[in-house]
Each structure stands twice: as structure tokens, then as C-alpha cells.
N, C-alpha and C. Protein backbone atom coordinates (compact mmCIF):
# COMPACT_ATOMS: atom_id res chain seq x y z
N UNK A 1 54.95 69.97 22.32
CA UNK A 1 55.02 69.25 23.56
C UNK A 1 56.08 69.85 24.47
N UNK A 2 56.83 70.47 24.10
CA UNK A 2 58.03 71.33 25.09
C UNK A 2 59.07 70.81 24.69
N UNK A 3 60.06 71.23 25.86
CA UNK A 3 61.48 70.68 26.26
C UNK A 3 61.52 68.92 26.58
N UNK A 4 62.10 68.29 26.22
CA UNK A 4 62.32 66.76 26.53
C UNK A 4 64.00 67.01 26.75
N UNK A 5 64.43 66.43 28.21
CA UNK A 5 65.85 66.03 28.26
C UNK A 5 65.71 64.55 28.44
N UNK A 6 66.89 64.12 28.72
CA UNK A 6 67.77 62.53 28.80
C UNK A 6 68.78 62.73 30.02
N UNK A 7 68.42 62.70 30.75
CA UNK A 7 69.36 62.79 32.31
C UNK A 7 70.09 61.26 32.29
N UNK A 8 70.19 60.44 32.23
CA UNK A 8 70.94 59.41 32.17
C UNK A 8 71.00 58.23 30.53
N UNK A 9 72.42 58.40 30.52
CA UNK A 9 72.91 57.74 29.34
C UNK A 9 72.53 55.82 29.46
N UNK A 10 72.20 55.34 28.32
CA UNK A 10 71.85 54.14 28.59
C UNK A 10 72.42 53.17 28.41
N UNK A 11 72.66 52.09 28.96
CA UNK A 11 74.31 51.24 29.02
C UNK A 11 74.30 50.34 28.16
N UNK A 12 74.85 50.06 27.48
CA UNK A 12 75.00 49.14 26.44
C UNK A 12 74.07 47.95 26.95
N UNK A 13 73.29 46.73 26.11
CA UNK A 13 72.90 45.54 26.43
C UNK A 13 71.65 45.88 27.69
N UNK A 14 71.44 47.31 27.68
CA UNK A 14 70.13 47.58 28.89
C UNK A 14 68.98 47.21 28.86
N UNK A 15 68.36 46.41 29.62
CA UNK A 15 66.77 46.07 29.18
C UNK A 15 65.94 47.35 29.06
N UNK A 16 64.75 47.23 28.11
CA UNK A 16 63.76 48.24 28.20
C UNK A 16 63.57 49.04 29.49
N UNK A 17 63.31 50.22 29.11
CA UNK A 17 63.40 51.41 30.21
C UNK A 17 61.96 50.71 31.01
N UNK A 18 61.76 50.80 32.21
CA UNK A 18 60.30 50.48 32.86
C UNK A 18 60.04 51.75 33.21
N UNK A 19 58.14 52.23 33.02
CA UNK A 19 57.62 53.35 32.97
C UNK A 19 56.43 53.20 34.10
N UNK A 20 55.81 54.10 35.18
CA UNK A 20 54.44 53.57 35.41
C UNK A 20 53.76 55.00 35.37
N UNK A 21 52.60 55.55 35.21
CA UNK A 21 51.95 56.58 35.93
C UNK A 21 50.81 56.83 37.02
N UNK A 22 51.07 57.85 37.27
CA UNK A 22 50.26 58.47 38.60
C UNK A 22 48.93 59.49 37.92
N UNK A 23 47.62 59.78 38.06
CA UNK A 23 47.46 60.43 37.76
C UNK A 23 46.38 61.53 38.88
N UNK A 24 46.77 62.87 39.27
CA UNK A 24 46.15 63.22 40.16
C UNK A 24 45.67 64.85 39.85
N UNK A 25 44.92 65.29 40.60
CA UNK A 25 44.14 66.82 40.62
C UNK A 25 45.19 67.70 41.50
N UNK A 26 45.24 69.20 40.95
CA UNK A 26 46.12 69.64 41.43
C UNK A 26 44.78 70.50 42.70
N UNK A 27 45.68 70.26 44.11
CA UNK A 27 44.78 70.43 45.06
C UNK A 27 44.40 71.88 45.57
N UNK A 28 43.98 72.58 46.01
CA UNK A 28 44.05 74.28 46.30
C UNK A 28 45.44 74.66 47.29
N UNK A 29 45.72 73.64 48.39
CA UNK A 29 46.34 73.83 49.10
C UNK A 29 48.17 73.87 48.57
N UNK A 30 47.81 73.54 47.15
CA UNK A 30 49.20 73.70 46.27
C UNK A 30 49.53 74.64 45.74
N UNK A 31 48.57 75.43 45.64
CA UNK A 31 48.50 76.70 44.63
C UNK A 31 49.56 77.70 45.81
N UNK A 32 50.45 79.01 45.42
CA UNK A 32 50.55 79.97 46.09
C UNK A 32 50.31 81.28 45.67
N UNK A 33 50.18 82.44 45.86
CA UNK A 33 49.71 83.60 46.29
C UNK A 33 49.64 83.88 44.46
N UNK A 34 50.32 83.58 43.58
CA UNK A 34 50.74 83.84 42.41
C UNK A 34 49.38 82.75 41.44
N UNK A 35 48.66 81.65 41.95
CA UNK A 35 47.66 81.33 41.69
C UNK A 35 48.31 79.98 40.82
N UNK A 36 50.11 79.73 40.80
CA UNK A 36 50.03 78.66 40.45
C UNK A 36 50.66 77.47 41.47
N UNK A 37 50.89 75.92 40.85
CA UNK A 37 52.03 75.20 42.10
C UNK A 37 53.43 75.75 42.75
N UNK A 38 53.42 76.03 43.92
CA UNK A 38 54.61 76.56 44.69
C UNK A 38 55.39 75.05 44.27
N UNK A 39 56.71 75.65 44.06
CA UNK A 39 57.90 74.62 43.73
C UNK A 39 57.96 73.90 44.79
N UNK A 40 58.13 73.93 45.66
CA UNK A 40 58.38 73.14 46.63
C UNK A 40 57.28 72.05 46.32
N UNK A 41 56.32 72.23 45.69
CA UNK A 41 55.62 70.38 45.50
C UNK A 41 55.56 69.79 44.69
N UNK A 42 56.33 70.15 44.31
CA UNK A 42 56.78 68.76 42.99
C UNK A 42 57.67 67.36 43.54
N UNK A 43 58.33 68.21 44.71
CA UNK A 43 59.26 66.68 45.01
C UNK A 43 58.14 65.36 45.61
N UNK A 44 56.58 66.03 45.78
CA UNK A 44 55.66 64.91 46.53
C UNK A 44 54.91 64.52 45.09
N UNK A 45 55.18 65.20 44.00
CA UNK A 45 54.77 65.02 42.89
C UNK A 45 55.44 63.74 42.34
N UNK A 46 56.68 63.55 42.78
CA UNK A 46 57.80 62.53 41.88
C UNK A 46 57.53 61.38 42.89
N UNK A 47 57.26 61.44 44.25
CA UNK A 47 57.15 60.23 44.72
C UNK A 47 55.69 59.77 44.55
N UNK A 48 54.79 60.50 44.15
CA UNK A 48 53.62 59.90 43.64
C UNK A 48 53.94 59.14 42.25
N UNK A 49 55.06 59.38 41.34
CA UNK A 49 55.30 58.83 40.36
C UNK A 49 55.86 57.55 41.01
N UNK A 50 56.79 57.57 42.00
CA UNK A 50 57.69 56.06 42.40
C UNK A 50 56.95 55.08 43.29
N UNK A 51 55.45 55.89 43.65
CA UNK A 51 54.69 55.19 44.90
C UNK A 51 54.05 54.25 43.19
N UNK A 52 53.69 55.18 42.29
CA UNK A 52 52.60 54.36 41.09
C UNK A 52 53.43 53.36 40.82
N UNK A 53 55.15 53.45 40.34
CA UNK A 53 56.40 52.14 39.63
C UNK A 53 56.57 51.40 40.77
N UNK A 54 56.53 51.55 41.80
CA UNK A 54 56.51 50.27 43.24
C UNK A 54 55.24 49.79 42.85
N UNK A 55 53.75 49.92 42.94
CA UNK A 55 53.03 49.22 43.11
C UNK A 55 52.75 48.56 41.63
N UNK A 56 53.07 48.89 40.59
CA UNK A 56 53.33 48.42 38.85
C UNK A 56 54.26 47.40 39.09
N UNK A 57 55.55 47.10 39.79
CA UNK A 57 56.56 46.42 39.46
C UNK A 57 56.93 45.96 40.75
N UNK A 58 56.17 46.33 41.99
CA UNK A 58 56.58 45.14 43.05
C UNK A 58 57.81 45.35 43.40
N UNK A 59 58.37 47.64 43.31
CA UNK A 59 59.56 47.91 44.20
C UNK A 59 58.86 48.88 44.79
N UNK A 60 58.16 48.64 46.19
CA UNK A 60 57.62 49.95 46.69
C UNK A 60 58.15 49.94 48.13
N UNK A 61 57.51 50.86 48.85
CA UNK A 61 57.70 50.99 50.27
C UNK A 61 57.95 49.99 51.12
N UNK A 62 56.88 49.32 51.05
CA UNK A 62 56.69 47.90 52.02
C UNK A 62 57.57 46.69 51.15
N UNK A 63 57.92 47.09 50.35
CA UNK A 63 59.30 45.42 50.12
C UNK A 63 60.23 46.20 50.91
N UNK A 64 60.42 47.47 50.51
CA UNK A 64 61.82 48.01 51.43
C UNK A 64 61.90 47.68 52.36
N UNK A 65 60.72 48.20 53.54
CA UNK A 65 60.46 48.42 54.56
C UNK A 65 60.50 46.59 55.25
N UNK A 66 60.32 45.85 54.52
CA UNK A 66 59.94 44.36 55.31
C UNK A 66 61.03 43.82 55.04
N UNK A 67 61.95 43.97 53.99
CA UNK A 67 63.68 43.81 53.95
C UNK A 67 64.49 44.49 54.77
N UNK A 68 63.95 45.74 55.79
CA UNK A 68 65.12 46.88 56.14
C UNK A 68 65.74 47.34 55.73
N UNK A 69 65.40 47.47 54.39
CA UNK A 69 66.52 48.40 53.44
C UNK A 69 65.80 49.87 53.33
N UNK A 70 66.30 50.61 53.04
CA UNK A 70 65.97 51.79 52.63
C UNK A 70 66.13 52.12 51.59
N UNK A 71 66.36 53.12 51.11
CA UNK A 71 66.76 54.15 49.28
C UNK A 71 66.58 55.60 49.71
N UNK A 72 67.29 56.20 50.15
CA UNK A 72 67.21 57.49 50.18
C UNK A 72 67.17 58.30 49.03
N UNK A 73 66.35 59.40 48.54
CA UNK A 73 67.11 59.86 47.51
C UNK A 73 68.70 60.77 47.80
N UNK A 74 69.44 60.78 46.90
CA UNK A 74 70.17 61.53 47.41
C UNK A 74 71.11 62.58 46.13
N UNK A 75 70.45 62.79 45.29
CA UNK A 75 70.13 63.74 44.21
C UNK A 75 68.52 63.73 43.75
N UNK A 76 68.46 65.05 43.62
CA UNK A 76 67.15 65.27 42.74
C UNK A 76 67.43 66.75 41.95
N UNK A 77 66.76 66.66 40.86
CA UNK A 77 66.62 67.77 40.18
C UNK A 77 65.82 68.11 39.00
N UNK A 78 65.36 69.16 39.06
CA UNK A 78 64.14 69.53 38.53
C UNK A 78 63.93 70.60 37.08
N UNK A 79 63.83 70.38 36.24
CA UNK A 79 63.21 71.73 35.42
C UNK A 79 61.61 72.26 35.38
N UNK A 80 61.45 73.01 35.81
CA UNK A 80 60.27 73.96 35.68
C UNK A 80 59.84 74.43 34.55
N UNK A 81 58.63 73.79 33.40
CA UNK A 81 59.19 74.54 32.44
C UNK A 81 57.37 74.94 32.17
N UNK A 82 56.34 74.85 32.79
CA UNK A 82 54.85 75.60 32.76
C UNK A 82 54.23 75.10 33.71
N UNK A 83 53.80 76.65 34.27
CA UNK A 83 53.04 76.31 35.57
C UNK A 83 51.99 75.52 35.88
N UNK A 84 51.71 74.76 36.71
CA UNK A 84 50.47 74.19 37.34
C UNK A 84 49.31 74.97 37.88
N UNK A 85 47.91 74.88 37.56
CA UNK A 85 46.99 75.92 38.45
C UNK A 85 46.15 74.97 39.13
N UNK A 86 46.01 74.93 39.81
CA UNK A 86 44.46 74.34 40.85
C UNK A 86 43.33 73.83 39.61
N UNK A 87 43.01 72.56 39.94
CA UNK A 87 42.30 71.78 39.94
C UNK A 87 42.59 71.20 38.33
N UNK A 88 43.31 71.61 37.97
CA UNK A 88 44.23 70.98 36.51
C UNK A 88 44.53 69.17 36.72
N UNK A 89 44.54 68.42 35.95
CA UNK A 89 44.49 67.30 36.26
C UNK A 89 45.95 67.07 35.62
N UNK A 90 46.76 66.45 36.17
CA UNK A 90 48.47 66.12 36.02
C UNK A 90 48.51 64.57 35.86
N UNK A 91 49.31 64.19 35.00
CA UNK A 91 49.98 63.01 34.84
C UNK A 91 51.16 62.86 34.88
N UNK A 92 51.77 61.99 36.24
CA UNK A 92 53.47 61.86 36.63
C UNK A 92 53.80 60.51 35.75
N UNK A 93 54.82 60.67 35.30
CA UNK A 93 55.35 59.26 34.55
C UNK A 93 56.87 59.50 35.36
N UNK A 94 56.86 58.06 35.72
CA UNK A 94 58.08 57.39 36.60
C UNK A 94 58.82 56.64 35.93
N UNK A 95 60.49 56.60 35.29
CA UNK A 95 61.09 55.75 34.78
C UNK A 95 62.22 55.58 35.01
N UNK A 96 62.55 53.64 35.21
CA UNK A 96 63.91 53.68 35.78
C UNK A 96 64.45 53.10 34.64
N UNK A 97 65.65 53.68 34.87
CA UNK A 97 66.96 53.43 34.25
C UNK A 97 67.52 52.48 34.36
N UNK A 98 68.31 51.68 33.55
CA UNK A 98 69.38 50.46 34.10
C UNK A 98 70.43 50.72 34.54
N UNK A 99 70.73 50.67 35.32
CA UNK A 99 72.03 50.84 36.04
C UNK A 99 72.88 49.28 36.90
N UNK A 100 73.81 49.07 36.67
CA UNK A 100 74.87 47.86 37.40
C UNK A 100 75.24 48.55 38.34
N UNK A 101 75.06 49.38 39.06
CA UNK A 101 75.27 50.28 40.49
C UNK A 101 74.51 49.81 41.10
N UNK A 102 74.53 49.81 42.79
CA UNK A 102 73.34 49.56 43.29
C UNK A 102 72.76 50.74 43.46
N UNK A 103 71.85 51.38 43.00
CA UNK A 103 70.94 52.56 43.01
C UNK A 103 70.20 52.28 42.19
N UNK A 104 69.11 53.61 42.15
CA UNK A 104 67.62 53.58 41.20
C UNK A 104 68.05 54.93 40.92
N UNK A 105 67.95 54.89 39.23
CA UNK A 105 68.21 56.48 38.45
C UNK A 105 66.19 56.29 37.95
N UNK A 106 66.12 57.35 38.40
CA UNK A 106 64.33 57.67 38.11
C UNK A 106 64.50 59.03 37.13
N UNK A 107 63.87 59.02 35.90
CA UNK A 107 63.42 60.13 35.12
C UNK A 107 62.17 60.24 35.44
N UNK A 108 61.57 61.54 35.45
CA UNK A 108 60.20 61.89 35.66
C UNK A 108 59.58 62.84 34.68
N UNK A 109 58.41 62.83 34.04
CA UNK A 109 57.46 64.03 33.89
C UNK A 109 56.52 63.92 34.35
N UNK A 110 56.06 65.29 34.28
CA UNK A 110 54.55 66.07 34.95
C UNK A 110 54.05 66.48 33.35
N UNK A 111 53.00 66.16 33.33
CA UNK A 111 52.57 66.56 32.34
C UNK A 111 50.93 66.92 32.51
N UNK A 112 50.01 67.97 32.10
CA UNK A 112 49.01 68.53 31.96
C UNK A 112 48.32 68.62 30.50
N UNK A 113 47.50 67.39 30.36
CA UNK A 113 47.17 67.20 29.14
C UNK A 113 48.28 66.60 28.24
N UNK A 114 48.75 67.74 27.11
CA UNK A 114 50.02 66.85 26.43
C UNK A 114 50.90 68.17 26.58
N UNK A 115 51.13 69.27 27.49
CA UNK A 115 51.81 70.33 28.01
C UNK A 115 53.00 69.66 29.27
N UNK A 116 54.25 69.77 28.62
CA UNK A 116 55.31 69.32 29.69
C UNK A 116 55.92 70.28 30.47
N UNK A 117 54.83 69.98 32.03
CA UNK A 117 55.25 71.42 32.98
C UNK A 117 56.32 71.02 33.32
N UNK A 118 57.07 69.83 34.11
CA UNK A 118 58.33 69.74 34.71
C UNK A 118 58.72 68.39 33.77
N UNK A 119 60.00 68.44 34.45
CA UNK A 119 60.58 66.98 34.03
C UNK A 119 62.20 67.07 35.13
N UNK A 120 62.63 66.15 35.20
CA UNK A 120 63.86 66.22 36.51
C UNK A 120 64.20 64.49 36.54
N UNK A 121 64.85 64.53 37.72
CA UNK A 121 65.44 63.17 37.62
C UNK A 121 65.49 62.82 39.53
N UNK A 122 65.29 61.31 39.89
CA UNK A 122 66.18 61.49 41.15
C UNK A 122 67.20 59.90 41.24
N UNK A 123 67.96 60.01 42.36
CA UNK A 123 69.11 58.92 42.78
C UNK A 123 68.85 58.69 43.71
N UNK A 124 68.39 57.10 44.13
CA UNK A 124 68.14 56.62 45.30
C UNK A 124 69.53 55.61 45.44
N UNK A 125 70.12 55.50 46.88
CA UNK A 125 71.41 54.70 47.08
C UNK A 125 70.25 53.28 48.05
N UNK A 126 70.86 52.43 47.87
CA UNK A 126 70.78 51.47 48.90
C UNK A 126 71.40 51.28 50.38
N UNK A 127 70.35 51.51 51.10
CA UNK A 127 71.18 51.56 52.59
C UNK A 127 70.45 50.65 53.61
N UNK A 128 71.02 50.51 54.87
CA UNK A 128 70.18 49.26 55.69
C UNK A 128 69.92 50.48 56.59
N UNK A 129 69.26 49.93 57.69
CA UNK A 129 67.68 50.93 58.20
C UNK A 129 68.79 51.86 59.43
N UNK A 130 70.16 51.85 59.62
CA UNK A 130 70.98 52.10 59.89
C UNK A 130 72.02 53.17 59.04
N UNK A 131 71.57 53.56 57.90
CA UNK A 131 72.13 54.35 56.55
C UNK A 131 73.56 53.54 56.05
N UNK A 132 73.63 52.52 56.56
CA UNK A 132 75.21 52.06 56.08
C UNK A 132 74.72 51.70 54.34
N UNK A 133 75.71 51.87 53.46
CA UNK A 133 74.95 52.17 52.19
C UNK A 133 75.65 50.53 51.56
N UNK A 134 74.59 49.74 51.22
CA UNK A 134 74.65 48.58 50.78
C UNK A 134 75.53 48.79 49.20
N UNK A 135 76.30 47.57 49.28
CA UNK A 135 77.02 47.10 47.58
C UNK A 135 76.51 46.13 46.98
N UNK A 136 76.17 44.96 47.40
CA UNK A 136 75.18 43.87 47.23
C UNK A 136 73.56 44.28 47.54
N UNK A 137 72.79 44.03 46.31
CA UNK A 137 71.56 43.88 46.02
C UNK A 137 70.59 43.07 47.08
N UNK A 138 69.97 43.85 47.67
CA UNK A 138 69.32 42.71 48.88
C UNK A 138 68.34 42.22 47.81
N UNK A 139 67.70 40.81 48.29
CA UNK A 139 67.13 40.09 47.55
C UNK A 139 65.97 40.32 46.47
N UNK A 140 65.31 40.67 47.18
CA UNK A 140 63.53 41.29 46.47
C UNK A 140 64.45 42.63 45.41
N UNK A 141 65.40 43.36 45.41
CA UNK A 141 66.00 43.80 44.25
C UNK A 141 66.84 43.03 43.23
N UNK A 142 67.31 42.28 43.57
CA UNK A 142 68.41 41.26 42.61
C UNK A 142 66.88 40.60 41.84
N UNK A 143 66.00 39.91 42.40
CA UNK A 143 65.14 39.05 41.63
C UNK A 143 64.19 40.14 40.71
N UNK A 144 63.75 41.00 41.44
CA UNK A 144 63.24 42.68 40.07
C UNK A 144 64.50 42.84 38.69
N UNK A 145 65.65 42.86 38.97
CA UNK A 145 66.86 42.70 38.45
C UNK A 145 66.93 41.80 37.57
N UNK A 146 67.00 40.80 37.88
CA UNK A 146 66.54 39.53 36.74
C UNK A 146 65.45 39.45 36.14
N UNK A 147 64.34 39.62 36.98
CA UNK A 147 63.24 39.93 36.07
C UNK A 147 62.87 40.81 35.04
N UNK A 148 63.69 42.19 35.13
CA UNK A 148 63.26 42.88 34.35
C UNK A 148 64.55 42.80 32.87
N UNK A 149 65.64 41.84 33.42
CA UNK A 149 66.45 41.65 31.90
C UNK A 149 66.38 41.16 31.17
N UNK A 150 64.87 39.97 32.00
CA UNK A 150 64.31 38.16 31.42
C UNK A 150 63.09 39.36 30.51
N UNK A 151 62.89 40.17 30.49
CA UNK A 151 61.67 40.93 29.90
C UNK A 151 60.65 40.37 30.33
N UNK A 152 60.50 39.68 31.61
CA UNK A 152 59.16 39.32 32.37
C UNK A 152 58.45 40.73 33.10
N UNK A 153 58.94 42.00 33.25
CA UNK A 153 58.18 42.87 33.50
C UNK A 153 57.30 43.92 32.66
């Protein structure tokens, strides 16, 4: 199966890791001159993983967006570890971490069949639609928060 890392340590008393997947065709317009995925698209690869754990768990775009909060990422990083070719069918798995910070630590793989092409991580901060970077949990996150320690998710 490859390389497996652990990008974030897990905190004592943490509820179960939450996982969702994406699963999509790798398109022609991804491929480059070399006949496999140009790096540069994997980062639309990982938010297809966080678009699948928003609509699984009820943290996606539109709660942000109708709270005015944002999440920027503001780390990401990636290992490359077997190429992607056109029309290969990929499975993204999205998983967050527990963290008492206000942020979202996301682990990711790409996987092709049971072949682990990438795997990476990203850090989203909490900010209002203004970038001022929130310390308090706006609401629709505090109640995901509880929910997911009550093991109701």
C-alpha cells in the first residue's frame, strides 16, 4: 500500500478521528506533457476531499458562508508518492483531527485503487469575512464540536 505518515499528534481524551470520501475520474485536462497529473492539482484534489467532510458532517461552504466566517487554509503540504494518469479513477479521503485550537487540521489521501499516490495535510484558521482571525468558535462550529465528542457523528 505505500508510504502512510501521521502529520498531527492526537490529544489525549480525542474523539474518533472523522473521515469522508470523494470519489472522482482523473480528467484529460489534468494530465501534462509527461502523460501524468501536473502537481499543481492536487490542491483541488484535497478540497474535493473537504467539499465530500462538509457535506458528510454539516461543515461545508454554505454554513461558513451564512455565518460569515471563513477558514482559510493557511498551511498545506503534500507528498507525491505515484503518479496519476488520465481517466484512472481516484479516491480522496478527508480527515479531521481534534484540535482545542480554533482551526481544522485535515489529513488527506489520494488513492488509485489500493495504490497511495499522495497523502499531505492542510490548516484552516478561523476568520470573519474581514480576515480578522476568530478565538471563539462561531456557533454552527462549537455545536459540530460537541457533537462530534457526544459520538453523535
Amino acid at each position: 500500500m505505500g508510504f502512510s505518515k501521521t502529520y498531527f499528534d492526537e490529544e489525549a481524551g480525542s474523539p474518533p478521528l472523522l473521515t469522508a470520501e470523494a470519489t472522482r475520474r482523473i480528467r484529460f485536462e489534468e494530465i501534462d506533457p509527461l502523460g501524468m497529473v501536473w502537481h499543481g492539482r492536487y490542491p483541488s484534489f484535497l478540497e474535493d476531499g473537504r467539499i465530500a467532510f462538509g457535506d458528510r458532517f454539516g461543515l461545508g461552504y454554505m454554513e461558513f458562508k451564512n455565518s460569515r466566517i471563513a477558514a482559510p487554509v493557511v498551511q498545506m503540504h503534500l507528498d507525491y508518492l505515484a503518479p496519476l494518469r488520465f481517466d484512472e479513477m481516484i479516491t480522496i479521503s478527508a480527515t479531521l483531527h481534534w484540535t482545542e485550537s480554533m482551526r481544522l487540521n485535515f489529513s488527506y489521501s489520494i488513492r488509485c485503487g489500493k495504490r497511495l499516490a499522495a497523502q499531505g495535510y492542510t490548516v484552516q484558521l478561523f476568520t470573519d469575512m474581514d480576515g480578522n482571525m476568530l478565538f471563539v468558535a462561531p456557533k454552527f462550529v462549537e455545536t459540530f464540536r460537541r457533537q462530534w465528542q457526544a459520538g453523535a457523528l
